[in-house]
Protein backbone atom coordinates (compact mmCIF):
# COMPACT_ATOMS: atom_id res chain seq x y z
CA UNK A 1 -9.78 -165.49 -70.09
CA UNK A 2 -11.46 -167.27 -73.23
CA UNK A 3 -12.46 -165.28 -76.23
CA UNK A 4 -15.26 -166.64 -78.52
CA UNK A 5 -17.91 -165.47 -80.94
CA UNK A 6 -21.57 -165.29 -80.45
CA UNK A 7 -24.45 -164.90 -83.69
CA UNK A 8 -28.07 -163.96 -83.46
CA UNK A 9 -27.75 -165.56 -87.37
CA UNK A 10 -29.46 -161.88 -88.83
CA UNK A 11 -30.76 -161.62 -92.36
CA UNK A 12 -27.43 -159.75 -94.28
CA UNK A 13 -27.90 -157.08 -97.16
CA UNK A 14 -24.80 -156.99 -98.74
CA UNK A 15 -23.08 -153.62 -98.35
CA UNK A 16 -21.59 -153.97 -101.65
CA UNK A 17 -24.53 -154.99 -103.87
CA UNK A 18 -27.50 -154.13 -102.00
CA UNK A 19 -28.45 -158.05 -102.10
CA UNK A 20 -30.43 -159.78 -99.11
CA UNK A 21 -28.33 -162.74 -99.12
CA UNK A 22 -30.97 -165.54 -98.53
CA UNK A 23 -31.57 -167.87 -95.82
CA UNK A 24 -29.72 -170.83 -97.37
CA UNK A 25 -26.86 -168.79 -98.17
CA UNK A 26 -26.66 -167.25 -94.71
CA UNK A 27 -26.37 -170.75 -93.22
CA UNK A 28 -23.97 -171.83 -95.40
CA UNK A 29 -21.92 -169.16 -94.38
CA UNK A 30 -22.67 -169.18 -90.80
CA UNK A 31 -21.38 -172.62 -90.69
CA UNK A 32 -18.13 -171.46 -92.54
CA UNK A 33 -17.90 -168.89 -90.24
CA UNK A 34 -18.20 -171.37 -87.38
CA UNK A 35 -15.49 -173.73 -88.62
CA UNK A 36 -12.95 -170.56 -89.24
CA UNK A 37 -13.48 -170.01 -85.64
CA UNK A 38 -12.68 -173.89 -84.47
CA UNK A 39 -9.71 -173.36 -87.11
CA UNK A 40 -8.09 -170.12 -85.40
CA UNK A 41 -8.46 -171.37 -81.94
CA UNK A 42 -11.05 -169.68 -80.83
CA UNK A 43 -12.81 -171.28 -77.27
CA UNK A 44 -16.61 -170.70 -77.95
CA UNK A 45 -18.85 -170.09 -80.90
CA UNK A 46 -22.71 -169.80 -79.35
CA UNK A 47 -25.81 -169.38 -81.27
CA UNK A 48 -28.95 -167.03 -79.81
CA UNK A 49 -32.58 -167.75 -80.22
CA UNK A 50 -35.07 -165.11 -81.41
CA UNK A 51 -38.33 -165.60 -82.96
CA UNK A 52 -38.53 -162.47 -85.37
CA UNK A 53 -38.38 -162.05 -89.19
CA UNK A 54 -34.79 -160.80 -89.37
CA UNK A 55 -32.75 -163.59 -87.72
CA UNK A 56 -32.71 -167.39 -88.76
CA UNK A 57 -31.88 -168.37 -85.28
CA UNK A 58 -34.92 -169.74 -83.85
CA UNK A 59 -33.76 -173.39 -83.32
CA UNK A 60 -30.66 -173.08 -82.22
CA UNK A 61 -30.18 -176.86 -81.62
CA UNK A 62 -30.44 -177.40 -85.11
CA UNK A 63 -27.54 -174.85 -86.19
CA UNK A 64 -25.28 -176.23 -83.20
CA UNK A 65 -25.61 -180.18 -84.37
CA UNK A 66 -24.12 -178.73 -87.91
CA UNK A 67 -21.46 -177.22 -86.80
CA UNK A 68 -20.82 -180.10 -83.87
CA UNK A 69 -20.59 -182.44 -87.02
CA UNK A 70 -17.90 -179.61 -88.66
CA UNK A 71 -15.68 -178.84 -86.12
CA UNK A 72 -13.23 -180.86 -83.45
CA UNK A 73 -12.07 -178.57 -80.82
CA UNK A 74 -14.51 -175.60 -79.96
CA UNK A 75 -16.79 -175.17 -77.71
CA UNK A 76 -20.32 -175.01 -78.49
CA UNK A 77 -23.31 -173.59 -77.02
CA UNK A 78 -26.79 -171.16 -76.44
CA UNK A 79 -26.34 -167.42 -76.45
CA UNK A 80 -29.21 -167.43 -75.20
CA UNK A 81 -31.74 -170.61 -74.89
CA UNK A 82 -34.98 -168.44 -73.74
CA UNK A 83 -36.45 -171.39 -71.17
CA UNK A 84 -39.28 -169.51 -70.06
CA UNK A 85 -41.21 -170.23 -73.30
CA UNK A 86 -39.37 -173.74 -73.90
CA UNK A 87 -39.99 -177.39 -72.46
CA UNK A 88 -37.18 -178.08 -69.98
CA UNK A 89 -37.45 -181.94 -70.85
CA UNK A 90 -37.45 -181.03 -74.59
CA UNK A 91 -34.16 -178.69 -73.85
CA UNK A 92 -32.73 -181.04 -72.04
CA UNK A 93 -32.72 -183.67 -74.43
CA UNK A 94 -31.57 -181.58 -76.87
CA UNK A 95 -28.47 -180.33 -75.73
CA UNK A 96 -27.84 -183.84 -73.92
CA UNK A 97 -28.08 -185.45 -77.42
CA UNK A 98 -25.78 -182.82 -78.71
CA UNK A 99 -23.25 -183.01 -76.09
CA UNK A 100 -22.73 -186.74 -77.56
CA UNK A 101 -22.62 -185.20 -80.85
CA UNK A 102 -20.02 -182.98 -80.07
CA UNK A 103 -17.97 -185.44 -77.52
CA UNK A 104 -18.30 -183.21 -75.01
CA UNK A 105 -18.40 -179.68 -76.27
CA UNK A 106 -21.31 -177.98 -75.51
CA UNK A 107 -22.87 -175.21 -73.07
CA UNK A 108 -26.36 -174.78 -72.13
CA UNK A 109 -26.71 -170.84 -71.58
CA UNK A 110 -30.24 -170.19 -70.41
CA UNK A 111 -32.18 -166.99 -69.90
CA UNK A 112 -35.40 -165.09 -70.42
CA UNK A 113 -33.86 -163.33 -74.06
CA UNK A 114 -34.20 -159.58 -74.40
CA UNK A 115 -37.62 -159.67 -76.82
CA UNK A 116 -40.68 -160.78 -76.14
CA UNK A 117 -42.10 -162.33 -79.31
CA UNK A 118 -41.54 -166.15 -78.03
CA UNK A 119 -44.27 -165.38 -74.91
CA UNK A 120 -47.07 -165.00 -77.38
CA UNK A 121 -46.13 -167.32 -79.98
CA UNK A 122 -46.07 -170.18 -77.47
CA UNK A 123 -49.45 -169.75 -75.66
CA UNK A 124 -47.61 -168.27 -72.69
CA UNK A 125 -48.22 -164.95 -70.59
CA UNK A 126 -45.95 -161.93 -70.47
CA UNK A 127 -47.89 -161.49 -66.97
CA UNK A 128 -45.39 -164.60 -65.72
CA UNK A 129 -42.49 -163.66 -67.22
CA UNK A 130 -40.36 -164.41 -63.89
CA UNK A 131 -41.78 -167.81 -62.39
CA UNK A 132 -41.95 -169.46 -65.67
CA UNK A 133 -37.93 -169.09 -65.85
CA UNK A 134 -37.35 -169.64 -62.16
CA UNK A 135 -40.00 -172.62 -62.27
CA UNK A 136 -38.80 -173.82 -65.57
CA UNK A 137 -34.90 -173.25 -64.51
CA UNK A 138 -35.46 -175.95 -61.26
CA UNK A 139 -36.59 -178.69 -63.31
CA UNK A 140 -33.94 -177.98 -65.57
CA UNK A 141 -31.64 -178.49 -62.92
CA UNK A 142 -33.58 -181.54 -61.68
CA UNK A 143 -33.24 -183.31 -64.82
CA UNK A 144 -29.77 -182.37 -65.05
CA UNK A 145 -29.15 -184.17 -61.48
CA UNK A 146 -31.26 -187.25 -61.71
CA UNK A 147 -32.43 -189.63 -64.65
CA UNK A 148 -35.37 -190.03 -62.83
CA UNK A 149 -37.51 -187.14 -61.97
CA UNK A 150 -40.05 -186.17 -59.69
CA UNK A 151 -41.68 -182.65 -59.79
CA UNK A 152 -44.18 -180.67 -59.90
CA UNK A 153 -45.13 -176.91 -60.70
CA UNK A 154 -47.22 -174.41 -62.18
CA UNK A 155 -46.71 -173.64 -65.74
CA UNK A 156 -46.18 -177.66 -66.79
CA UNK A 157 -47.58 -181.00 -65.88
CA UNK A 158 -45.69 -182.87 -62.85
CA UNK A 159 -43.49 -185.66 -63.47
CA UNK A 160 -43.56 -188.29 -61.44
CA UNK A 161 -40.51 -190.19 -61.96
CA UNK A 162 -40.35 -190.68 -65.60
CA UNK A 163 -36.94 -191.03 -66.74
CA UNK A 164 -35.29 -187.93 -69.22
CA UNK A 165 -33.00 -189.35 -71.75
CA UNK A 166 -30.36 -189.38 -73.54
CA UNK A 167 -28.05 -188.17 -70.64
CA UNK A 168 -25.36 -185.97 -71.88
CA UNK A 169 -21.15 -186.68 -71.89
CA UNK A 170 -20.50 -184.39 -69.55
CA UNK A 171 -21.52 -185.16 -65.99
CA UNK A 172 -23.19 -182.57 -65.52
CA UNK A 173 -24.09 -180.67 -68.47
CA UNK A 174 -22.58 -177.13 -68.15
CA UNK A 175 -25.65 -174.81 -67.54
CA UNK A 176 -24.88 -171.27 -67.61
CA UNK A 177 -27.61 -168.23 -66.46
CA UNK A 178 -27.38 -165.37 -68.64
CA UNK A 179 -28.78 -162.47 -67.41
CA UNK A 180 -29.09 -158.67 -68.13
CA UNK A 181 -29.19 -156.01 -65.55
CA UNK A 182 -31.83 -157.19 -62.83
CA UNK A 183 -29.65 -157.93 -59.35
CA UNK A 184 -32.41 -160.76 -58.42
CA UNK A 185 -31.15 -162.33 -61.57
CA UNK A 186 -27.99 -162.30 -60.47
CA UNK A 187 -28.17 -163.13 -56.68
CA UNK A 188 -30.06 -166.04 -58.23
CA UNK A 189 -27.56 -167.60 -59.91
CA UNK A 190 -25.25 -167.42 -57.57
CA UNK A 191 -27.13 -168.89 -54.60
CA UNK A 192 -27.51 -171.76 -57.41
CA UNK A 193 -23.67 -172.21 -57.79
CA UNK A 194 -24.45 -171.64 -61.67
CA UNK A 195 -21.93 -169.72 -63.93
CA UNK A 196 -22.94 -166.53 -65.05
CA UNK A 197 -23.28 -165.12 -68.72
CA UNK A 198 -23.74 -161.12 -68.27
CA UNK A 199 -24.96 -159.11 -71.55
CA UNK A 200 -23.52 -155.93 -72.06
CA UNK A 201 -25.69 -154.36 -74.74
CA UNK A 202 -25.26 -150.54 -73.31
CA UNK A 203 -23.89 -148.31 -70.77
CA UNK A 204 -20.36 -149.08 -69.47
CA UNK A 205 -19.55 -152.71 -68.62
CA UNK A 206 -17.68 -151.40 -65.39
CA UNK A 207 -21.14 -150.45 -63.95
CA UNK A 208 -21.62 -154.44 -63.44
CA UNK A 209 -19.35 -154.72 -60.99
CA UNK A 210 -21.49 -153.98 -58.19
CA UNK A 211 -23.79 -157.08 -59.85
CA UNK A 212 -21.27 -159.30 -60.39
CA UNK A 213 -19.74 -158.89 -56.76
CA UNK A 214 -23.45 -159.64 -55.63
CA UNK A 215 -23.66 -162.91 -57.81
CA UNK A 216 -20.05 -163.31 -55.73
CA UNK A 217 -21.17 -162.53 -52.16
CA UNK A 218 -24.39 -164.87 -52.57
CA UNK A 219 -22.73 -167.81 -54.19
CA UNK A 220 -19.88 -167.84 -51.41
CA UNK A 221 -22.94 -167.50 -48.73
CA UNK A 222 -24.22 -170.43 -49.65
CA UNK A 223 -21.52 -172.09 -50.00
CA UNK A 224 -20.21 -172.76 -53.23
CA UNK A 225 -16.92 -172.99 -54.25
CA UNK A 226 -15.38 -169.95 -55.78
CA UNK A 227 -13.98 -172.22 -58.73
CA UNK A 228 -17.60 -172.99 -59.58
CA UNK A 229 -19.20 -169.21 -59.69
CA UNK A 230 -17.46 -168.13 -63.18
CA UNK A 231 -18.51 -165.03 -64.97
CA UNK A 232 -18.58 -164.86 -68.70
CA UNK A 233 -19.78 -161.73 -70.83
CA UNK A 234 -21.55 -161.11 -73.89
CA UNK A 235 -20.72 -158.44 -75.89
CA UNK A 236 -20.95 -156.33 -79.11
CA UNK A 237 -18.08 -156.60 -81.07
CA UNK A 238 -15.65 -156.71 -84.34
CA UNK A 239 -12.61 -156.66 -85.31
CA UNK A 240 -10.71 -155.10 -88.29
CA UNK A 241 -7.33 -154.10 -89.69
CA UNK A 242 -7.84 -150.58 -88.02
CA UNK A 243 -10.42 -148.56 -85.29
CA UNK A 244 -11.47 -146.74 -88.06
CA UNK A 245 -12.27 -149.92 -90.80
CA UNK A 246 -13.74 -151.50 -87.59
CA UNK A 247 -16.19 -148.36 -87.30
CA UNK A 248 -17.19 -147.56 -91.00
CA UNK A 249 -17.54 -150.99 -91.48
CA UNK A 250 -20.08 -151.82 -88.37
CA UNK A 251 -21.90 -148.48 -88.21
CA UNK A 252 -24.22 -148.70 -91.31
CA UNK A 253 -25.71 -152.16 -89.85
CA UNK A 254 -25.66 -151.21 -85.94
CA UNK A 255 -27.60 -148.22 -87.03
CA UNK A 256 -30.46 -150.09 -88.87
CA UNK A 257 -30.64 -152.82 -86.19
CA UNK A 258 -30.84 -149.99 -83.53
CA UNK A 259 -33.63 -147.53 -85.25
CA UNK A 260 -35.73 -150.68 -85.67
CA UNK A 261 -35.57 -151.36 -82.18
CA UNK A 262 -35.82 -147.97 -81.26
CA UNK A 263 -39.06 -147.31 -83.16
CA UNK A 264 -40.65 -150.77 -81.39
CA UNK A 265 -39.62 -149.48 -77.95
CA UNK A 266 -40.38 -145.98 -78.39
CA UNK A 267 -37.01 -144.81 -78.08
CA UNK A 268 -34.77 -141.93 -79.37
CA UNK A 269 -32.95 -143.07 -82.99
CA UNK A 270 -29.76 -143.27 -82.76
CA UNK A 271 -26.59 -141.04 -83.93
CA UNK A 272 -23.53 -141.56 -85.36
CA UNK A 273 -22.07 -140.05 -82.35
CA UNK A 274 -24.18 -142.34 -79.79
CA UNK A 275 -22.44 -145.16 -81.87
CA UNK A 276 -18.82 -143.52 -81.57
CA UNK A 277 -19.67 -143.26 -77.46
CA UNK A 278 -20.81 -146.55 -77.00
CA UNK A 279 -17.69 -147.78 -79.36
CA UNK A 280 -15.02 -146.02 -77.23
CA UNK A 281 -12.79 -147.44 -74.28
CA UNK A 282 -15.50 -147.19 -71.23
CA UNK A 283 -18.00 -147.96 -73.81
CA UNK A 284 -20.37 -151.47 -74.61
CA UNK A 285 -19.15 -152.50 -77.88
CA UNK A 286 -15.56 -154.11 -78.24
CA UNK A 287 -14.84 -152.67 -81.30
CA UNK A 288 -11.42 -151.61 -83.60
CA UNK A 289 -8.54 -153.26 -84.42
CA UNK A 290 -6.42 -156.11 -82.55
CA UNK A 291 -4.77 -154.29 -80.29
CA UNK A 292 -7.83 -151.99 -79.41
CA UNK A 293 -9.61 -154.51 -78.44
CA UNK A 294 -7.23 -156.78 -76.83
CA UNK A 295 -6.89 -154.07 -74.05
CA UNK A 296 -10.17 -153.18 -73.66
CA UNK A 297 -10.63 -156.76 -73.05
CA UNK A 298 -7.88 -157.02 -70.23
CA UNK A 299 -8.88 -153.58 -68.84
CA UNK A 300 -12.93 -154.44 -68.43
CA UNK A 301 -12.13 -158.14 -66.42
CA UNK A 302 -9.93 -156.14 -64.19
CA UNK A 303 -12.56 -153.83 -63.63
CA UNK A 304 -14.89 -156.60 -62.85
CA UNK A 305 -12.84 -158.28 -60.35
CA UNK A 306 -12.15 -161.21 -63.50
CA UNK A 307 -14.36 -162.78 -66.05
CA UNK A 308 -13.87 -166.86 -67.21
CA UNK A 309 -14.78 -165.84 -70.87
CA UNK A 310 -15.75 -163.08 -73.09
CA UNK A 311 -17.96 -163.71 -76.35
CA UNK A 312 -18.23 -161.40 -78.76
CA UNK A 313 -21.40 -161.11 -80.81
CA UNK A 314 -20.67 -159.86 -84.41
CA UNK A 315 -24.10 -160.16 -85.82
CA UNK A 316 -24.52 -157.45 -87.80
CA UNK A 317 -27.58 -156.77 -91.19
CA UNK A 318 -25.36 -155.09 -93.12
CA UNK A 319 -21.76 -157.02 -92.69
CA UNK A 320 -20.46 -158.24 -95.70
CA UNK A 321 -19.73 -162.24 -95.37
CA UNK A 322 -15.81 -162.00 -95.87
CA UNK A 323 -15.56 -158.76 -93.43
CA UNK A 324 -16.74 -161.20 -90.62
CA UNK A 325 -14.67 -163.74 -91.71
CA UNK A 326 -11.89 -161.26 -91.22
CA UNK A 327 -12.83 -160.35 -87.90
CA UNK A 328 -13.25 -163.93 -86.85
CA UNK A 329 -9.72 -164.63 -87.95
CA UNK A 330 -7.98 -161.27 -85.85
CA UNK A 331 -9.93 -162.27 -82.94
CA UNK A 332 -8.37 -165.65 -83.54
CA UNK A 333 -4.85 -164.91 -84.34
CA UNK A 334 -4.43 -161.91 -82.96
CA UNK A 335 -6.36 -160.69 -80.19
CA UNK A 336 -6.56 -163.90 -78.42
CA UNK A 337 -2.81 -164.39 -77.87
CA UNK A 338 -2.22 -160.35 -76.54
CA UNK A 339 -5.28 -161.21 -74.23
CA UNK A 340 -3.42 -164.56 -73.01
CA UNK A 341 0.16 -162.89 -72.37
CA UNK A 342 -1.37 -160.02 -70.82
């Protein structure tokens, strides 16, 4: 099982000052925190897409051609690239041109993203939220196969064999389907033969299994080879010197992400003891220190019958620069090796 990191790239108050660190500053750092992670021997660092004021994500492509250019070993990738409001061609090219960037290193994680604000913002109708992806995910695919390209759909203009370039290093570009909780979503995928990227935002992850088996069942129906129907998961996640620095430190920031959500959508704010719940060992969030979350680790792939990789997202408003560094580093150094001998 590989262990990497995953950032949404959110604005940062500084728990110490009270200082919004500014958008130049929080790239700089990103990309620091980015190399630390090549450094420790990490596997993955991805980079999400969201097209709100409190996250400096929204071209991802951008941030990952940085750090391709800073680092030599990890992998590289989307966490997640939200297709349905994107230009397959123009994604395509992207992360083909970065995959000679990086020699090599990148993944293509694709998905629908888990806010809405991209639908509007590009012209495009909430009312088709699931045949723009499905449309836009088989030209994708149909790029990814052929040079030349010959389609036609709904949502964009046929092609009628133009040729997509550059083409990427590797033959074929890893494309990954990250989904959330719908079981078409995941049936989908696997009757594709595509590798999976599950996000675990709530609940307990062990309530997937009955999802993942399904991705499972259809990808062996039709046929594809069990090597070729991986399972990653995106998670919540720190690490610190203890549970209870891992906690205090992550709490203040989870809770201000969470009530701004929670007022959008309507929901219940959240509690200190919600956060403790969801932070525990059947919890979401893969939280505490090394050895804490080592086993959690171990314990949750068993549960799911085996996962490829497991990314932890760290992104946090209120999370002091050097704390993530820190937590980068354990996850490096020390959780990584437990989770390997395990």
């Amino acid at each position: 099982m590989h262990l990497g990191v995953d950032s949404f790239v959110s604005a940062v108050t500084d728990p110490t000052t009270e200082r919004l660190v500014g958008p130049e500053e929080r790239m700089a750092d990103l990309l620091e925190e980015i190399e630390l992670a090549d450094r420790v021997g990490l596997y993955s660092f991805g980079i999400g897409e969201h097209h709100r004021s409190e996250y400096y994500d929204s071209a991802p492509a951008i941030i990952l051609a940085a750090a391709a250019a800073r680092t030599s070993r990890i992998r590289l990738g989307s966490a997640v690239t939200v297709l349905s409001a994107a230009d397959p061609v123009r994604v395509f090219q992207q992360f083909a041109t970065l995959d000679l960037i990086a020699k090599g290193r990148i993944d293509l994680v694709v998905g629908r993203g888990s806010f809405t604000e991209a639908f509007p913002l590009f012209g495009l109708s909430l009312g088709d939220y699931d045949t723009l992806f499905s449309e836009k995910l088989d030209l994708l695919l149909k790029i990814r196969d052929s040079e030349q390209v010959t389609w036609s759909g709904r949502h964009r203009p046929a092609l009628t064999g133009q040729g997509v370039y550059p083409r990427p290093l590797q033959d074929p570009l890893p494309v990954w389907v990250g989904v959330g909780g719908s079981p078409e979503s995941f049936a989908r995928a696997g009757l594709l033969g595509l590798p999976l990227m599950v996000a675990i935002i709530g609940g307990e992850p062990r309530q997937f299994a009955p999802l993942i088996d399904l991705y499972r069942r259809a990808g062996a129906q039709a046929g594809h080879a069990p090597e070729k129907l991986q399972v990653g998961l995106h998670v919540f996640g720190f690490v610190a010197d203890s549970d209870q620095v891992a906690a205090d430190t992550i709490y203040p920031g989870w809770h201000e992400m969470f009530a701004k959500i929670s007022r959008e959508r309507g929901f219940s704010q959240p509690s200190r003891a919600q956060f403790d719940a969801t932070s525990g060992p059947n919890g979401a969030f893969f939280m505490g220190d090394p050895d804490t979350v080592a086993e959690k680790l171990v314990r949750i792939s068993g549960q799911l019958g085996g996962v490829d990789r497991i990314s932890l997202q760290m992104t946090n408003p209120r999370l002091a620069h050097a704390d993530l560094l820190r937590g980068i580093e354990l996850l490096g150094t020390e959780v990584a090796p437990k989770v390997a001998s395990a």
